[in-house]
C-alpha atoms as a PDB file:
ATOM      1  CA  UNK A   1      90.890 135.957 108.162  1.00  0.00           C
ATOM      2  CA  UNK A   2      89.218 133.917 105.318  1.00  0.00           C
ATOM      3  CA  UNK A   3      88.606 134.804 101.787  1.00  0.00           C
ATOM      4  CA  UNK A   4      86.607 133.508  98.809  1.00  0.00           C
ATOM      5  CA  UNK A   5      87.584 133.799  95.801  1.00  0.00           C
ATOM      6  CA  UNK A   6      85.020 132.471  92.906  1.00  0.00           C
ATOM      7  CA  UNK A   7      86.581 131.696  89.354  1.00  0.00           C
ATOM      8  CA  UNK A   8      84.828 130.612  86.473  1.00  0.00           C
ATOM      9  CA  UNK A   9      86.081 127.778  84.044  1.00  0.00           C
ATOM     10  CA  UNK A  10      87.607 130.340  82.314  1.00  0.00           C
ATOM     11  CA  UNK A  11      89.948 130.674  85.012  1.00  0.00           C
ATOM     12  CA  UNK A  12      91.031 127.342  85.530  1.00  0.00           C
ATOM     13  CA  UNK A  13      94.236 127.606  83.804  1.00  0.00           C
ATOM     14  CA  UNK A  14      95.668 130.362  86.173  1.00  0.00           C
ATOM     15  CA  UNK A  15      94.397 128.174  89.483  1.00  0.00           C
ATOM     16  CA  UNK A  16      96.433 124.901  87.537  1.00  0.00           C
ATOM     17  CA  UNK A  17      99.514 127.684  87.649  1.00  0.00           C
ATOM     18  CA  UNK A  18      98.725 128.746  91.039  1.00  0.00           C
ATOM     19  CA  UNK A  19      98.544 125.224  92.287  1.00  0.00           C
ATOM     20  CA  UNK A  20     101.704 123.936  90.432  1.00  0.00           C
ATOM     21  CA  UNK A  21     103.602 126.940  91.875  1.00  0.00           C
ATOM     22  CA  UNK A  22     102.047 126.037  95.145  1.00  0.00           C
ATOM     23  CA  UNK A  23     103.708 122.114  95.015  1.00  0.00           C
ATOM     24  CA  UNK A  24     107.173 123.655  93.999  1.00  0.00           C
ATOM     25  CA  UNK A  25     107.021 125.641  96.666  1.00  0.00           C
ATOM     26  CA  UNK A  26     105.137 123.438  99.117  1.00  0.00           C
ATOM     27  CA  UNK A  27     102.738 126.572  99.731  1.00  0.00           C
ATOM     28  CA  UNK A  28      98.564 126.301  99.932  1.00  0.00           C
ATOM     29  CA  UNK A  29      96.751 127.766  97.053  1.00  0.00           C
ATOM     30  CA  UNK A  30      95.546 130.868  99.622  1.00  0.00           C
ATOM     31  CA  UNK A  31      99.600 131.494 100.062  1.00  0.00           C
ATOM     32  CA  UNK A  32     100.342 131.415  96.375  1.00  0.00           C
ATOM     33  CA  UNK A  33      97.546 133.263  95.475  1.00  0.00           C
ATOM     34  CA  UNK A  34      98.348 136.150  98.626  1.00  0.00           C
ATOM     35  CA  UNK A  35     102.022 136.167  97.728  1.00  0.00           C
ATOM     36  CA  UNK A  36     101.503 137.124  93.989  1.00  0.00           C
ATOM     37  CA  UNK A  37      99.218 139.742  95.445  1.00  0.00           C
ATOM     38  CA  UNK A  38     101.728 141.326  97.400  1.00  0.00           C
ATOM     39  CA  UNK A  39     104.573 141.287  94.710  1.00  0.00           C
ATOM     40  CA  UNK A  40     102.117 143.069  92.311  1.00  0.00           C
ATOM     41  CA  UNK A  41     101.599 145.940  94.986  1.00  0.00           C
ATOM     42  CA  UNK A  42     104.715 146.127  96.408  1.00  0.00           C
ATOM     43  CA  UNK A  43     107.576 145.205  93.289  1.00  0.00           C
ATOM     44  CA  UNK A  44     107.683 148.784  92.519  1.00  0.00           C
ATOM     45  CA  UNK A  45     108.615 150.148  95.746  1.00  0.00           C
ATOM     46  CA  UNK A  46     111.757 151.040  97.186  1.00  0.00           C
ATOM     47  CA  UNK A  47     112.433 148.676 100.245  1.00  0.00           C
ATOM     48  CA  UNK A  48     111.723 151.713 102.809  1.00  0.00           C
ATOM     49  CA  UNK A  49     107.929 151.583 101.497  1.00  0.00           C
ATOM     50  CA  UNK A  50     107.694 148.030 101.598  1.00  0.00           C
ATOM     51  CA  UNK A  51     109.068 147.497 105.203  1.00  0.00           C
ATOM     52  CA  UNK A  52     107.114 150.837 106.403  1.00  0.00           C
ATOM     53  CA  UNK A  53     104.012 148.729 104.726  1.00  0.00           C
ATOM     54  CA  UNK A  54     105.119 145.580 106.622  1.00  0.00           C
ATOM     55  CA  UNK A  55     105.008 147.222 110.267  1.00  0.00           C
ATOM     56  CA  UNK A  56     108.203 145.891 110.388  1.00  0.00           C
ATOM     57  CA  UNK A  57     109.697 149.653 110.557  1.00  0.00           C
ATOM     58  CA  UNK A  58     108.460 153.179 111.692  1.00  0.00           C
ATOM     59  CA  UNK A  59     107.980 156.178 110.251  1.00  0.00           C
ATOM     60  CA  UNK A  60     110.219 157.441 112.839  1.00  0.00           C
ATOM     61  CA  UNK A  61     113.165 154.835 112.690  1.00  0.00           C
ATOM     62  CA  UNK A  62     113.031 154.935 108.350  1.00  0.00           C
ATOM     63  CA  UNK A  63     113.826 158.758 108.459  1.00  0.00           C
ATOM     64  CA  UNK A  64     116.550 157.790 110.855  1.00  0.00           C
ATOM     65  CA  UNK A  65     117.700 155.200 108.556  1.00  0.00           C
ATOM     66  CA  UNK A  66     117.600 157.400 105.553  1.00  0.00           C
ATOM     67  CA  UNK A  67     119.354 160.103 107.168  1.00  0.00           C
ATOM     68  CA  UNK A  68     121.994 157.770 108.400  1.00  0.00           C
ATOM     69  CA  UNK A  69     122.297 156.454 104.560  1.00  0.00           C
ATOM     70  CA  UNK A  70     122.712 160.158 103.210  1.00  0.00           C
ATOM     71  CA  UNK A  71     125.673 160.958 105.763  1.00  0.00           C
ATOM     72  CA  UNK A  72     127.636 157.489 104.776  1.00  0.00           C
ATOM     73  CA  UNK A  73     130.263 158.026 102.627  1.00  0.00           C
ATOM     74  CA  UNK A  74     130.469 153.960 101.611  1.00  0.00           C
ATOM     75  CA  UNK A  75     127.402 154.125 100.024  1.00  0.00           C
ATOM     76  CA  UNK A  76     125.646 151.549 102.268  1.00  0.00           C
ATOM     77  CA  UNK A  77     122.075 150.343 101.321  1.00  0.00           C
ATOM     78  CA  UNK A  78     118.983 151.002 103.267  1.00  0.00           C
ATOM     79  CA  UNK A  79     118.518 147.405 104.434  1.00  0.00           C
ATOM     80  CA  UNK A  80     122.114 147.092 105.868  1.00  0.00           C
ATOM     81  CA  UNK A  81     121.618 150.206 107.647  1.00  0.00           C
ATOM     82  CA  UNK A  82     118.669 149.708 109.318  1.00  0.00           C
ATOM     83  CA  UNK A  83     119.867 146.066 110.682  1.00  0.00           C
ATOM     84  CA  UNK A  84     123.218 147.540 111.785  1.00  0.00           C
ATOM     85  CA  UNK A  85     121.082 150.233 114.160  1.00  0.00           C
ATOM     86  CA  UNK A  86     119.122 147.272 114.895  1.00  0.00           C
ATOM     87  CA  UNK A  87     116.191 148.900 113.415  1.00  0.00           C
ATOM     88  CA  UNK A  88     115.103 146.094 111.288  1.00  0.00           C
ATOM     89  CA  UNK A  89     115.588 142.327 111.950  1.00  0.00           C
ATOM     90  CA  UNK A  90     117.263 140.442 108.575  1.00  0.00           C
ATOM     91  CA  UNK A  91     114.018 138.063 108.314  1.00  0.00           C
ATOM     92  CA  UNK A  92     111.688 141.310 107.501  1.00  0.00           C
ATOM     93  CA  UNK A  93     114.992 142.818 105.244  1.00  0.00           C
ATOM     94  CA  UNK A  94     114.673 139.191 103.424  1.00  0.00           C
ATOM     95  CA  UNK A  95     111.281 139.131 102.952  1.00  0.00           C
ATOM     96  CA  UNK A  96     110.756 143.002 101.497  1.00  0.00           C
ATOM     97  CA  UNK A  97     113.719 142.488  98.859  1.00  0.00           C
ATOM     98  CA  UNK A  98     112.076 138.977  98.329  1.00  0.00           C
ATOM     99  CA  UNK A  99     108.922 140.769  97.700  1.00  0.00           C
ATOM    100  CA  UNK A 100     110.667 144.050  95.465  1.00  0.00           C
ATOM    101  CA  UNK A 101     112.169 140.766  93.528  1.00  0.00           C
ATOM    102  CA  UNK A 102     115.680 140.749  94.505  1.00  0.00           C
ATOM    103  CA  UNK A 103     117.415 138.258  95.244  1.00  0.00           C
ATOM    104  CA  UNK A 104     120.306 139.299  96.777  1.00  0.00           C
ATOM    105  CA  UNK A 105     119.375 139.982 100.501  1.00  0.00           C
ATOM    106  CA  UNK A 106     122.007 136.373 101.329  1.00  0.00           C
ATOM    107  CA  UNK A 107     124.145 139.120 102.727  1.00  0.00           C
ATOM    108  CA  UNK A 108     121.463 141.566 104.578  1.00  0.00           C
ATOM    109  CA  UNK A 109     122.404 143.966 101.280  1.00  0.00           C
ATOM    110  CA  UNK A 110     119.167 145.771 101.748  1.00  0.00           C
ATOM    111  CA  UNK A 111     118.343 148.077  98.357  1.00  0.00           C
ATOM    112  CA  UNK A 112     116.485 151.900  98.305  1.00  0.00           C
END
């Protein structure tokens, strides 16, 4: 898919930010620009949302997941459920609490 986006002068600060943020983080403009997109739709979700949003889960295997997370006495997080049933691989875990703005998925630790 390709996109155009037209800014005027006006808006040349925000592309310098978007293309410093893109050398720090060795991304293309187009990534920066589609990765502060998705934080501003998705940050306020709970990682369920985000991951149904993804495709990386299904409606099906989420209720299956919450259930699972309502019955466990340990108080387990969403994320960490869903990988242990195998439900969810750990990159799409890391990428949905990378997009709520978490940083802790190092340990799969996924957050409701």
């Amino acid at each position: 898919m390709q996109t155009t986006i037209y800014f005027s002068e006006g808006d040349s600060y925000l592309m310098e930010q978007v293309d410093i943020k893109g050398r720090r983080e060795r991304k293309s403009r187009s990534a920066v620009i589609l990765s502060i997109l998705e934080e501003f739709f998705e940050r306020d979700k709970r990682i369920g949302q985000i991951l149904l949003d993804m495709g990386a889960v299904s409606h099906k295997d989420l209720a299956k997941g919450l259930e699972l997370q309502k019955k466990d006495a340990a108080g387990k997080r969403l994320g960490q459920i869903l990988l242990e049933e195998k439900l969810v691989d750990q990159e799409a875990v890391d990428r949905a609490l990378l997009i709520q703005g978490r940083n802790d998925s190092t340990n799969g630790d996924g957050v409701v």
